[in-house]
PDB file of N, CA and C in Angstrom:
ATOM      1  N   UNK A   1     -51.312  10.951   1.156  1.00  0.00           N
ATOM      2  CA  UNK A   1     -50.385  11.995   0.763  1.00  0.00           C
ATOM      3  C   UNK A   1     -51.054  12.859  -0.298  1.00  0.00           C
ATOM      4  N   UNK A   2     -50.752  14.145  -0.237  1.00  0.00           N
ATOM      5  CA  UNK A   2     -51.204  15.172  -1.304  1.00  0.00           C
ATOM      6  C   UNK A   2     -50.252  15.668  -2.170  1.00  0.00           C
ATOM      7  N   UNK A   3     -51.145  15.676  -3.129  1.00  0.00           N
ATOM      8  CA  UNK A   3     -49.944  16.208  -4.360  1.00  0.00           C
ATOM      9  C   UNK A   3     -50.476  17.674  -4.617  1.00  0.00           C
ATOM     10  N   UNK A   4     -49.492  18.934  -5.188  1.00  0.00           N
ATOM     11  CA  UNK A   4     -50.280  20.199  -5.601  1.00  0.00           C
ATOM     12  C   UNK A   4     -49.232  19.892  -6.630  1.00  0.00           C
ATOM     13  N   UNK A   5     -49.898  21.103  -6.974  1.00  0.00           N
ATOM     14  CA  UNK A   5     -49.435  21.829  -8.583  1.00  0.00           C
ATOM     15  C   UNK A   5     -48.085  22.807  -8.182  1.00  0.00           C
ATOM     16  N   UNK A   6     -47.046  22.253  -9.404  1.00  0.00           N
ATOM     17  CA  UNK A   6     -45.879  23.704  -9.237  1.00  0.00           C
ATOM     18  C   UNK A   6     -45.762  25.004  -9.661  1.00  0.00           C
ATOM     19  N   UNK A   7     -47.318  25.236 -10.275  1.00  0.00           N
ATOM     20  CA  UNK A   7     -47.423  26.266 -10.337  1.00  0.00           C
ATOM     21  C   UNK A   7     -48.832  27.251  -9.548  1.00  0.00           C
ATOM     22  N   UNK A   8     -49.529  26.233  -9.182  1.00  0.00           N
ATOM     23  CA  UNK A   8     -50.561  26.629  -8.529  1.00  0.00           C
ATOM     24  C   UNK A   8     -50.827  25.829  -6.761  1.00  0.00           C
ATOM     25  N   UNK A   9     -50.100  26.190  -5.746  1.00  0.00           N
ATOM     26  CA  UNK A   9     -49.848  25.348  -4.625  1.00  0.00           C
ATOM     27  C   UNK A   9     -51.386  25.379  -3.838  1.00  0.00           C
ATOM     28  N   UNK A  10     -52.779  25.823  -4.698  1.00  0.00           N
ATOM     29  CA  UNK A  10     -53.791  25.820  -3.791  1.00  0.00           C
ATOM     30  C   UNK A  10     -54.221  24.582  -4.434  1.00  0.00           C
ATOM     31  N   UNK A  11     -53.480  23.892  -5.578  1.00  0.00           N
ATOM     32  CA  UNK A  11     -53.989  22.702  -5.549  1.00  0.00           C
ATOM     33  C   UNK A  11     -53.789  21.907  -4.948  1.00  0.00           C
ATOM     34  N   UNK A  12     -54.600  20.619  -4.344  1.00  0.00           N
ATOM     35  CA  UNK A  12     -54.425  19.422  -3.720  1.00  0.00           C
ATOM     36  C   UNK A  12     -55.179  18.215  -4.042  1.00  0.00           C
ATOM     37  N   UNK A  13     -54.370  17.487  -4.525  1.00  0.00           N
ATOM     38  CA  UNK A  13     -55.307  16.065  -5.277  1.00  0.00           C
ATOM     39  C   UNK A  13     -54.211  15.124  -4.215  1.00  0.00           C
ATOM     40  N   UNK A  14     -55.021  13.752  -4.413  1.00  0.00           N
ATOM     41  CA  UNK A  14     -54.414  12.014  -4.106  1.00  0.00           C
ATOM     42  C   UNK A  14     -53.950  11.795  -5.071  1.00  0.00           C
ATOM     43  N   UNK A  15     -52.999  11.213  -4.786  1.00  0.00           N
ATOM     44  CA  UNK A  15     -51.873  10.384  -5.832  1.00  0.00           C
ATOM     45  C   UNK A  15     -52.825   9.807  -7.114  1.00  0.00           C
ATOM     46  N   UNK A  16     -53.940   9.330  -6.653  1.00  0.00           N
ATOM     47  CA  UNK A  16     -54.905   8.479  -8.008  1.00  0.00           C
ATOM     48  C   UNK A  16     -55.460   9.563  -8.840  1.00  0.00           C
ATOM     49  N   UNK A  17     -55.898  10.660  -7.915  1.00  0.00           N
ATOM     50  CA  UNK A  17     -56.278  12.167  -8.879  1.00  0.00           C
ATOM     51  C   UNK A  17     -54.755  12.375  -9.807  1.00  0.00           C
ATOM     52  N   UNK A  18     -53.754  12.750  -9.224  1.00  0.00           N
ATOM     53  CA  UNK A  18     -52.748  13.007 -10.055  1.00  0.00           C
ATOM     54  C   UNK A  18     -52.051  12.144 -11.255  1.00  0.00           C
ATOM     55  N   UNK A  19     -52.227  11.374 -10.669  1.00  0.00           N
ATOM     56  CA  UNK A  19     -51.925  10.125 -12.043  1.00  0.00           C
ATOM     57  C   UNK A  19     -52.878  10.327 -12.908  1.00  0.00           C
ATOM     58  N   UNK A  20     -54.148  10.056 -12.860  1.00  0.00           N
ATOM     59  CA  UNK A  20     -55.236   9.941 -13.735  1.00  0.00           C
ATOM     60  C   UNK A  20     -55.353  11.287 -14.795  1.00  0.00           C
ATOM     61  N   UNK A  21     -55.016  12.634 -14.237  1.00  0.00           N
ATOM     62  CA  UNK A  21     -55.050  13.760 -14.476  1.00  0.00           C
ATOM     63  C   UNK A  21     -53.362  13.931 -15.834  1.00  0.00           C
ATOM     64  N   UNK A  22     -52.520  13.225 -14.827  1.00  0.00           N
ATOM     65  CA  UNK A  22     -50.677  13.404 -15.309  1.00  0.00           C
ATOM     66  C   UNK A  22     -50.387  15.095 -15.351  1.00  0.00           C
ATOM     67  N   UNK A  23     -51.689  16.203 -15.383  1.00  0.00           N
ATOM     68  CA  UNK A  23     -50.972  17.077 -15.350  1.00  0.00           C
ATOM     69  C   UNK A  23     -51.656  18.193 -14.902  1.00  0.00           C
ATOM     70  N   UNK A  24     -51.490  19.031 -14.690  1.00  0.00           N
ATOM     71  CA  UNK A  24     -52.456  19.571 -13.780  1.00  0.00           C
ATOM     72  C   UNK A  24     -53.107  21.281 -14.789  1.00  0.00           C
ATOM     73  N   UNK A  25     -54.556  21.350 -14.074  1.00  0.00           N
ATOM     74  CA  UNK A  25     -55.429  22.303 -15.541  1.00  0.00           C
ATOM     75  C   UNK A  25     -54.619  23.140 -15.854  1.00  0.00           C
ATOM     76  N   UNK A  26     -53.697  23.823 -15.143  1.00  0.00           N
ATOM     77  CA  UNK A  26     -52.848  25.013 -15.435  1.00  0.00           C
ATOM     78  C   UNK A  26     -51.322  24.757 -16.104  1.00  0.00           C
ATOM     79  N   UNK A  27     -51.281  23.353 -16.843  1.00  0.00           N
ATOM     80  CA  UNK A  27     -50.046  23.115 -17.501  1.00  0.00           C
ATOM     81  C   UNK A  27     -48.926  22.661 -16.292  1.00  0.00           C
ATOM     82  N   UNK A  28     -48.981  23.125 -14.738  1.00  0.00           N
ATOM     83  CA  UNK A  28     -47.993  22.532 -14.074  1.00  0.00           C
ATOM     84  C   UNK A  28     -47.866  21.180 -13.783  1.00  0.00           C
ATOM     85  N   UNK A  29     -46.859  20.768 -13.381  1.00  0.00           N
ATOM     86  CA  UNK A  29     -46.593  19.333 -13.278  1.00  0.00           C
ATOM     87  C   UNK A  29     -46.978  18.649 -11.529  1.00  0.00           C
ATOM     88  N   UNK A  30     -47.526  18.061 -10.671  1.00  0.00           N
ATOM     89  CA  UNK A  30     -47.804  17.732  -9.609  1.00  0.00           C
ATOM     90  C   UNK A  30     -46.871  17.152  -9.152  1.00  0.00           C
ATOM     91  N   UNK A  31     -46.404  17.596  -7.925  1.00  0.00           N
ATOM     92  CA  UNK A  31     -45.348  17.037  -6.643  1.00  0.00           C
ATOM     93  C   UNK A  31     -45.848  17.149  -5.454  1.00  0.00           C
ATOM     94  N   UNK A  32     -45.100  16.112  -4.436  1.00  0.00           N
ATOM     95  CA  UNK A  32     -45.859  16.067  -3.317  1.00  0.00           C
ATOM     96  C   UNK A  32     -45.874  17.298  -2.213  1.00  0.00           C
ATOM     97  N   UNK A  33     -46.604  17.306  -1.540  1.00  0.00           N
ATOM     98  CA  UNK A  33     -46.953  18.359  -0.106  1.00  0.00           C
ATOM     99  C   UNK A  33     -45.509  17.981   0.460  1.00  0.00           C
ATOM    100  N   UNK A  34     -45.287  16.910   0.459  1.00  0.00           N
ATOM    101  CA  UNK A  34     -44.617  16.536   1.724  1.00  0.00           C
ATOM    102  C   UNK A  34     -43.183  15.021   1.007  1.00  0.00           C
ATOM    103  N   UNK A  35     -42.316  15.357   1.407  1.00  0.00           N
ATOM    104  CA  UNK A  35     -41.409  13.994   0.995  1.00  0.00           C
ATOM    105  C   UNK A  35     -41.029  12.756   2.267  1.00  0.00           C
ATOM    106  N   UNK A  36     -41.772  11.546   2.314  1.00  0.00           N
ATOM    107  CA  UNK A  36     -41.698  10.565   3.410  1.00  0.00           C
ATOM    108  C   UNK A  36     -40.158  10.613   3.288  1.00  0.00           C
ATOM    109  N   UNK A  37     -40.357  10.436   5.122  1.00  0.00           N
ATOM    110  CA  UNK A  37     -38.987  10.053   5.347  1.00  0.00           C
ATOM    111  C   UNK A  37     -38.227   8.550   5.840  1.00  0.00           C
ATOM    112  N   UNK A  38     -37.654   8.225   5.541  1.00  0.00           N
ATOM    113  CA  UNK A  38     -36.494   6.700   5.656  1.00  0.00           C
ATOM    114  C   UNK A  38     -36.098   6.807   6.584  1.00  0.00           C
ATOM    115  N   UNK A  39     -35.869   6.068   7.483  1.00  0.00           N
ATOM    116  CA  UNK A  39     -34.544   6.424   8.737  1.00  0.00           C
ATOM    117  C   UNK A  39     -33.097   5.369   8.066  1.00  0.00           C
ATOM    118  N   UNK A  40     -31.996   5.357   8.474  1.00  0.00           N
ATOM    119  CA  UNK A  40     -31.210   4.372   7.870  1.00  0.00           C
ATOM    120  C   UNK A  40     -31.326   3.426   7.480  1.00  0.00           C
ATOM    121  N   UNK A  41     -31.828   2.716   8.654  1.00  0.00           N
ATOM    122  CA  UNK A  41     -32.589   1.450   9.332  1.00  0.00           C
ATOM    123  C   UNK A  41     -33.199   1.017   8.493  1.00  0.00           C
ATOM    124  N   UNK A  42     -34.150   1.990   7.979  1.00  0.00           N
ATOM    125  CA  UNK A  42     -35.022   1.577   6.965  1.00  0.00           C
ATOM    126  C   UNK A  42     -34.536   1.187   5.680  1.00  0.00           C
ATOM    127  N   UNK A  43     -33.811   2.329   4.846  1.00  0.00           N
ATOM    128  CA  UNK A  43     -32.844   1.860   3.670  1.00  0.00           C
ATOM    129  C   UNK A  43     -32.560   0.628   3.892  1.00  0.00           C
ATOM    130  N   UNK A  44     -31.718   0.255   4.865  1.00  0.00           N
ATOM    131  CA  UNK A  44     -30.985  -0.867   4.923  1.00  0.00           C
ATOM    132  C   UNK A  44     -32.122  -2.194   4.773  1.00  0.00           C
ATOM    133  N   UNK A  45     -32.891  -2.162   5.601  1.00  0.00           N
ATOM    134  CA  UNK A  45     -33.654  -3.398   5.443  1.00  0.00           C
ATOM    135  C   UNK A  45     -34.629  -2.842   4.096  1.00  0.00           C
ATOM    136  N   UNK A  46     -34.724  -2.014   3.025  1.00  0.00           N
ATOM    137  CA  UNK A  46     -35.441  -2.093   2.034  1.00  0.00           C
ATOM    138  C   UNK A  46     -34.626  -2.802   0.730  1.00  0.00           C
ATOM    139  N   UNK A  47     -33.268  -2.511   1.058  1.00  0.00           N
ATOM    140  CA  UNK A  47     -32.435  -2.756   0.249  1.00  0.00           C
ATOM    141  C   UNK A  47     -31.789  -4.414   0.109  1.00  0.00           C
ATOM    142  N   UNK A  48     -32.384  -5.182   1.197  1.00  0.00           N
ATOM    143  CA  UNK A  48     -31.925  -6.420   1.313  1.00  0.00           C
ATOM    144  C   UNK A  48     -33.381  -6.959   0.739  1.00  0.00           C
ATOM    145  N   UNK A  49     -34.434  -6.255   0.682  1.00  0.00           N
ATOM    146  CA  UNK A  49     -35.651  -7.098  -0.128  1.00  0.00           C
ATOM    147  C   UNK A  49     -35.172  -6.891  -1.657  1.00  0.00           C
ATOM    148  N   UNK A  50     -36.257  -8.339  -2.041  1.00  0.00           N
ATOM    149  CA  UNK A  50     -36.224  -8.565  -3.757  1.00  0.00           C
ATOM    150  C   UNK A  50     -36.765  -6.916  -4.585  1.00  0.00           C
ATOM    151  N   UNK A  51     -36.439  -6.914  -5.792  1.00  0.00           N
ATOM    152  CA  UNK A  51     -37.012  -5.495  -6.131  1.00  0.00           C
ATOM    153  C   UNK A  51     -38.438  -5.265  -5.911  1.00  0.00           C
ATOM    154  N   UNK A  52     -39.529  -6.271  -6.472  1.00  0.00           N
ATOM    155  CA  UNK A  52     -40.548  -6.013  -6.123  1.00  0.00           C
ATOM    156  C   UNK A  52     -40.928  -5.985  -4.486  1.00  0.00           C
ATOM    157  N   UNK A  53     -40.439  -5.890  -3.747  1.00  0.00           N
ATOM    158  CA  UNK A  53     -41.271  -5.860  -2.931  1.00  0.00           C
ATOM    159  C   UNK A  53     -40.351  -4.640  -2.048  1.00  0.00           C
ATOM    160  N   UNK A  54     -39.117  -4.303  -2.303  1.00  0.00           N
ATOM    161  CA  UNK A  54     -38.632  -2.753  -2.393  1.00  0.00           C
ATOM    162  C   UNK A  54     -39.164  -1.645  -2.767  1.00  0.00           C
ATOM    163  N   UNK A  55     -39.975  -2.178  -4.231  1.00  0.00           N
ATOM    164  CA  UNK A  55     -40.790  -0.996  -4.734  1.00  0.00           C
ATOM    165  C   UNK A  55     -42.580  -1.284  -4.170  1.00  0.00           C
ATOM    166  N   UNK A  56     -42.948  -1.926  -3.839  1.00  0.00           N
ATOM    167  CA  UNK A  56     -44.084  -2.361  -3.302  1.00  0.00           C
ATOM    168  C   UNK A  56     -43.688  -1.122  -1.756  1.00  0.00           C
ATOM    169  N   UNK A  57     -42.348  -1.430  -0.809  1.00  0.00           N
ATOM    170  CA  UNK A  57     -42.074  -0.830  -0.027  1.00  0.00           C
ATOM    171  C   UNK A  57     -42.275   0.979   0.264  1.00  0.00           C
ATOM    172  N   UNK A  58     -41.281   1.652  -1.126  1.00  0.00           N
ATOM    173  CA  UNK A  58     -41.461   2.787  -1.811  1.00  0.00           C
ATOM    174  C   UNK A  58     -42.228   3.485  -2.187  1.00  0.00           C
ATOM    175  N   UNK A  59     -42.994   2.935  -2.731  1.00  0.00           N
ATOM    176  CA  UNK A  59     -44.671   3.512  -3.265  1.00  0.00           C
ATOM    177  C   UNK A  59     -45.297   3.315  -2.566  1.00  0.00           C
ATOM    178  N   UNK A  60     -45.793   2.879  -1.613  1.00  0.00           N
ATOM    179  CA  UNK A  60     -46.789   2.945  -0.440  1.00  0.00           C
ATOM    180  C   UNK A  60     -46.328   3.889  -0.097  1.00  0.00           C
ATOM    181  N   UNK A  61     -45.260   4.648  -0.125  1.00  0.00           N
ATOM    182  CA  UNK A  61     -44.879   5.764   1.114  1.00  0.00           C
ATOM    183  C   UNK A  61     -45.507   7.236   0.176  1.00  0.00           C
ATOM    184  N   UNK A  62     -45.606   6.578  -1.010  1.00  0.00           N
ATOM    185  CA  UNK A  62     -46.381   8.555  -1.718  1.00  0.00           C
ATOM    186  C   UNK A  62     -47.220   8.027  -2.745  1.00  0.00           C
ATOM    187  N   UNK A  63     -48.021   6.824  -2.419  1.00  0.00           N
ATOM    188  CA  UNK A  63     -49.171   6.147  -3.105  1.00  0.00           C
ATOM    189  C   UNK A  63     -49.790   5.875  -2.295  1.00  0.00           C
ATOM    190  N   UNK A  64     -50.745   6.858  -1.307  1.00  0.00           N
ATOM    191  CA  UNK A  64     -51.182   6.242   0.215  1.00  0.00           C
ATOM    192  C   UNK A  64     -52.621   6.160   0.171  1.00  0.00           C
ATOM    193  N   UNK A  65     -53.349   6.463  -1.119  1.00  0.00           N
ATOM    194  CA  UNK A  65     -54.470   6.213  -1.469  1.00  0.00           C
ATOM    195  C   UNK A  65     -54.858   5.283  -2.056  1.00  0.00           C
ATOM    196  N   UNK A  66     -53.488   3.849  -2.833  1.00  0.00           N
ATOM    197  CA  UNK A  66     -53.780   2.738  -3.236  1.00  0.00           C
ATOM    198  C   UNK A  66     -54.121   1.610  -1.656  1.00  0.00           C
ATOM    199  N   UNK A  67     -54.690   1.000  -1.994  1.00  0.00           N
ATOM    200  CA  UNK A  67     -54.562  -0.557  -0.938  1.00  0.00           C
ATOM    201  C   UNK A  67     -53.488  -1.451  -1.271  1.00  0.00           C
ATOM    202  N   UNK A  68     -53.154  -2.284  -0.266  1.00  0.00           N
ATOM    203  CA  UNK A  68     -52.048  -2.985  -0.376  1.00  0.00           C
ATOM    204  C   UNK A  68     -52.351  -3.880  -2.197  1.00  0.00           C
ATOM    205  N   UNK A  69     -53.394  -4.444  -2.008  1.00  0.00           N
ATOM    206  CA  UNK A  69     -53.893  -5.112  -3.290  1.00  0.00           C
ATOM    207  C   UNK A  69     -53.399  -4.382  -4.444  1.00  0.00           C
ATOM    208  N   UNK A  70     -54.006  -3.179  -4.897  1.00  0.00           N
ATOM    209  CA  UNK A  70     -53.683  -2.190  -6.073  1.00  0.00           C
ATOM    210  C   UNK A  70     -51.928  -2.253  -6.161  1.00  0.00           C
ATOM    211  N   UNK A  71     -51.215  -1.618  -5.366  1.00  0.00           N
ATOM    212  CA  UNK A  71     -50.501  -1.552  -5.572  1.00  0.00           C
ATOM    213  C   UNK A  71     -49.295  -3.260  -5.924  1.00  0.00           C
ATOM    214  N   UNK A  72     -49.989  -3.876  -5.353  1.00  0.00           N
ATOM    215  CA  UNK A  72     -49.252  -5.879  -5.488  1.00  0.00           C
ATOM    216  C   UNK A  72     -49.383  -5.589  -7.083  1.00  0.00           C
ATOM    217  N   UNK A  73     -50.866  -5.588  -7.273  1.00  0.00           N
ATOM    218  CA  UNK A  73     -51.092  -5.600  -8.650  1.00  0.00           C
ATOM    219  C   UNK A  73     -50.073  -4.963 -10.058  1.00  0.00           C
ATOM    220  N   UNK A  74     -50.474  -3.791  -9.724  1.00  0.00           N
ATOM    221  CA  UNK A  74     -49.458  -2.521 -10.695  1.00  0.00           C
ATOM    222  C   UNK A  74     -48.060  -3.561 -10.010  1.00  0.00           C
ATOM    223  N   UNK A  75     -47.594  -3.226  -8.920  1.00  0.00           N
ATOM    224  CA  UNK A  75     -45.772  -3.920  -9.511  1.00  0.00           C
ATOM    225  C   UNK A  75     -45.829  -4.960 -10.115  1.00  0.00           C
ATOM    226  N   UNK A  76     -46.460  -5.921  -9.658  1.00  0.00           N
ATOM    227  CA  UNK A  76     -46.596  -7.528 -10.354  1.00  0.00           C
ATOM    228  C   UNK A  76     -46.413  -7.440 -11.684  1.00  0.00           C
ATOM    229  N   UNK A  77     -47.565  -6.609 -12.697  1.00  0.00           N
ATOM    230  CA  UNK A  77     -47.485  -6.123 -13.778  1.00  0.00           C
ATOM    231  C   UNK A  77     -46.702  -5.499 -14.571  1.00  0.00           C
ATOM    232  N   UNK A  78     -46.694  -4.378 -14.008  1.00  0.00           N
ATOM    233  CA  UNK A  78     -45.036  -3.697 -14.287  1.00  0.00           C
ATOM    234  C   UNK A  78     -43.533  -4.422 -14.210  1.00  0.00           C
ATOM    235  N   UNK A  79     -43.835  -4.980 -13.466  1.00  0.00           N
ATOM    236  CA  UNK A  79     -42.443  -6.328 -12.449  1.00  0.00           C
ATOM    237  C   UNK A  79     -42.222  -7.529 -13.639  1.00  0.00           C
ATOM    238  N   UNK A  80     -43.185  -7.741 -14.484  1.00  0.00           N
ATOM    239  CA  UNK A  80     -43.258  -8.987 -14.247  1.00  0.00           C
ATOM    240  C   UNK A  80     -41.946  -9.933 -14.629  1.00  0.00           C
ATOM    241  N   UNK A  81     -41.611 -11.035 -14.562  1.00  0.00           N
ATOM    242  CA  UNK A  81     -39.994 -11.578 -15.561  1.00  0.00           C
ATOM    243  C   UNK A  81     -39.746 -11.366 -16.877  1.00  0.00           C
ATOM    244  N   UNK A  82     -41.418 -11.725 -17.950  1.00  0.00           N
ATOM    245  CA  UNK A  82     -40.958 -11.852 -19.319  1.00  0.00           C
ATOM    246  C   UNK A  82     -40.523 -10.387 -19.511  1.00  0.00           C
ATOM    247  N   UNK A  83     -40.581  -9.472 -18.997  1.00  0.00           N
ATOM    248  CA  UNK A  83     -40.364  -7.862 -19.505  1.00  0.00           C
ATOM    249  C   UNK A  83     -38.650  -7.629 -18.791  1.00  0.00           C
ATOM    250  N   UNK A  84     -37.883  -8.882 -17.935  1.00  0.00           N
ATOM    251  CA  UNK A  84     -36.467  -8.035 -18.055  1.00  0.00           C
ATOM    252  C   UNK A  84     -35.658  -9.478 -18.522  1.00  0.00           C
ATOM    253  N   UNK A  85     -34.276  -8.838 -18.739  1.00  0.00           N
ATOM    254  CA  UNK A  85     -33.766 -10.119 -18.814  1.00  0.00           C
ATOM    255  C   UNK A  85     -32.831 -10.595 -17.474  1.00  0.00           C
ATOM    256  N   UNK A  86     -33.783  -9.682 -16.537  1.00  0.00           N
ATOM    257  CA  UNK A  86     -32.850 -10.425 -15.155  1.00  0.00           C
ATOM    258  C   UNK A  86     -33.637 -10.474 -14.231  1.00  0.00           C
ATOM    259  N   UNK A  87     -33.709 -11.667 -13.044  1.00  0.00           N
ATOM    260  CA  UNK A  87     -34.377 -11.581 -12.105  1.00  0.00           C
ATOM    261  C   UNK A  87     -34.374 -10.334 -11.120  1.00  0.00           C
ATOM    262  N   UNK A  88     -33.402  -9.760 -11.153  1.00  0.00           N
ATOM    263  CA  UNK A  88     -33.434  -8.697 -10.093  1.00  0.00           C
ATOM    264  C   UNK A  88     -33.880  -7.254 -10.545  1.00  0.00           C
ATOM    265  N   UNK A  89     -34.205  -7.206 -11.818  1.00  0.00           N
ATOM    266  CA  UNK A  89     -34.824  -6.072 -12.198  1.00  0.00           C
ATOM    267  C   UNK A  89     -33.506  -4.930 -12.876  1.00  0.00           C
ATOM    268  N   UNK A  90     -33.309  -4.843 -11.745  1.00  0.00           N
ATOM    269  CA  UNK A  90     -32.262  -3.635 -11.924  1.00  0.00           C
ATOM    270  C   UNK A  90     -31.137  -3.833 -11.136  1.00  0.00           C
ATOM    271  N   UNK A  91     -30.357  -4.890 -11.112  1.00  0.00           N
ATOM    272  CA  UNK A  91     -28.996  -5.359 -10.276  1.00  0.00           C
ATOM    273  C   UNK A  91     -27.884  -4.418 -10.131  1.00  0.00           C
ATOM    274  N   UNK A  92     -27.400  -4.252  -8.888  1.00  0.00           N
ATOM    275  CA  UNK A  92     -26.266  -3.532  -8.772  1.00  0.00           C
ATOM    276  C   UNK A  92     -25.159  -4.310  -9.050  1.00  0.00           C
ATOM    277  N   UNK A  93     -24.125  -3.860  -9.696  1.00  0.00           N
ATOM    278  CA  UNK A  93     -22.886  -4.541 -10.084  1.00  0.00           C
ATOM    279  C   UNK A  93     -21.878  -3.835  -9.315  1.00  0.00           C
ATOM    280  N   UNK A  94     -21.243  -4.791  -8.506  1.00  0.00           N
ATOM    281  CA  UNK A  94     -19.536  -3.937  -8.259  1.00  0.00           C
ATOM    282  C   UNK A  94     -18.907  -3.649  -9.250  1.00  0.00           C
ATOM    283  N   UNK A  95     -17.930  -2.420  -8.994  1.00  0.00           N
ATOM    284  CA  UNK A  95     -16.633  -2.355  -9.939  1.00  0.00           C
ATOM    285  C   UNK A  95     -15.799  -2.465  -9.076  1.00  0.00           C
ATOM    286  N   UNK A  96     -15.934  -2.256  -7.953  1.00  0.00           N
ATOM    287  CA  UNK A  96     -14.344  -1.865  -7.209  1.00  0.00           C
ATOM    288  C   UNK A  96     -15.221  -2.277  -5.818  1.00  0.00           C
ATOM    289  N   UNK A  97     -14.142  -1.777  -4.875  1.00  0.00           N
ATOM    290  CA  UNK A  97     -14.890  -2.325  -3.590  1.00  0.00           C
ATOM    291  C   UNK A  97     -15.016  -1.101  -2.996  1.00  0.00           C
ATOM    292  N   UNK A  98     -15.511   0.186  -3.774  1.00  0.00           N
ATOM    293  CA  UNK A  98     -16.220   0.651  -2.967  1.00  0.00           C
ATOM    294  C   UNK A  98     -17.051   1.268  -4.201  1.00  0.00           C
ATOM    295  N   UNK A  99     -17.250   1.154  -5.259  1.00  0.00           N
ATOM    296  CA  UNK A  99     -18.325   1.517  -6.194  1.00  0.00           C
ATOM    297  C   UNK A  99     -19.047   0.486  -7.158  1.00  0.00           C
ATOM    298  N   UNK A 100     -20.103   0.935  -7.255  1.00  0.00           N
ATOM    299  CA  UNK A 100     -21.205   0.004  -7.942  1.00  0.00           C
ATOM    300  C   UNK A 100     -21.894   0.862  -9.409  1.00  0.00           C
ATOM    301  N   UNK A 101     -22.543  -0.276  -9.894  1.00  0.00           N
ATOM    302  CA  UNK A 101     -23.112   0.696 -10.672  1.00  0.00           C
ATOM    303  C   UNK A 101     -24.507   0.089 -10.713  1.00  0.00           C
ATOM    304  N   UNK A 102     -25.823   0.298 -11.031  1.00  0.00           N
ATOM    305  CA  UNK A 102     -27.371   0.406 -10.903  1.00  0.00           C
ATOM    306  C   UNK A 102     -27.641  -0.163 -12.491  1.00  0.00           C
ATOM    307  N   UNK A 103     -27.554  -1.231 -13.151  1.00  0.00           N
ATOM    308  CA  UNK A 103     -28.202  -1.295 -14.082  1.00  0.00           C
ATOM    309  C   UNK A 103     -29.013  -1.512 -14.559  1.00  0.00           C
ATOM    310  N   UNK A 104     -29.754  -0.470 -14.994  1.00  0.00           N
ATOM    311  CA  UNK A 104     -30.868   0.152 -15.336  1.00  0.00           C
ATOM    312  C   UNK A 104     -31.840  -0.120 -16.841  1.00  0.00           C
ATOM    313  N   UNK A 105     -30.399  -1.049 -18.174  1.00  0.00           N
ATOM    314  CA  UNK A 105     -30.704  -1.229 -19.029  1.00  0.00           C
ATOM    315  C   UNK A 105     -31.563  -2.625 -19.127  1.00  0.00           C
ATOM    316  N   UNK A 106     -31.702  -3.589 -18.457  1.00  0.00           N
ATOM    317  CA  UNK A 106     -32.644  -4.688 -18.497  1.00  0.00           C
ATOM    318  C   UNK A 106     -33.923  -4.908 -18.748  1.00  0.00           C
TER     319      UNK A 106
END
C-alpha cells in the first residue's frame, strides 16, 4: 500500500517510509492511496478474534510492507498484559441491549 502526502499527492512512500519519516518534507501529514476494504463477513469474523490478533488482522491491510513476523512483533509489544489492566485490551461493555460502549481507558 502507498501512502502520499495531503498536501503534495505526487508523493508516494510504503507504510515503513511513512512511519520512519511521521511527516512528510512539505509539513503534510501522509494518508493512504487507497482505503482496504472489509466485506461484512469479514468484520464479523475479525471481531470474534482476541484483540491482538484483530489488530495483527487490521494492520496487515495498510502495513503491507511489514512481514507477518514484524508486525507479531510490534503488537506483541505494544499488546503486551503488564501495559493494560485487562486481558482484552479494550473490552466492549453493554449498557442496554442494543448499545455498548469501547473502553478505551485500560
Amino acid at each position: 500500500m502507498l501512502y502520499t502526502g495531503t498536501r503534495d499527492n505526487s508523493i508516494k512512500v510504503n507504510a515503513s517510509e511513512a512511519i520512519a519519516k511521521g511527516i512528510c518534507d512539505d509539513g503534510g501529514l501522509f494518508v493512504t492511496m487507497e482505503i482496504p476494504k472489509l466485506s461484512l463477513s469479514d468484520i464479523k469474523k475479525i471481531g470474534n478474534l482476541p484483540y491482538k490478533k484483530r489488530a495483527e488482522k487490521v494492520l496487515k491491510l495498510w502495513l503491507t510492507d511489514f512481514s507477518k513476523e514484524e508486525l507479531e512483533m510490534c503488537i506483541d509489544s505494544a499488546y503486551e498484559s503488564s501495559k493494560f489492566s485487562s486481558e482484552k485490551i479494550a473490552p466492549l461493555k453493554k449498557l442496554n441491549g442494543r448499545e455498548s460502549v469501547l473502553e478505551l481507558w485500560r
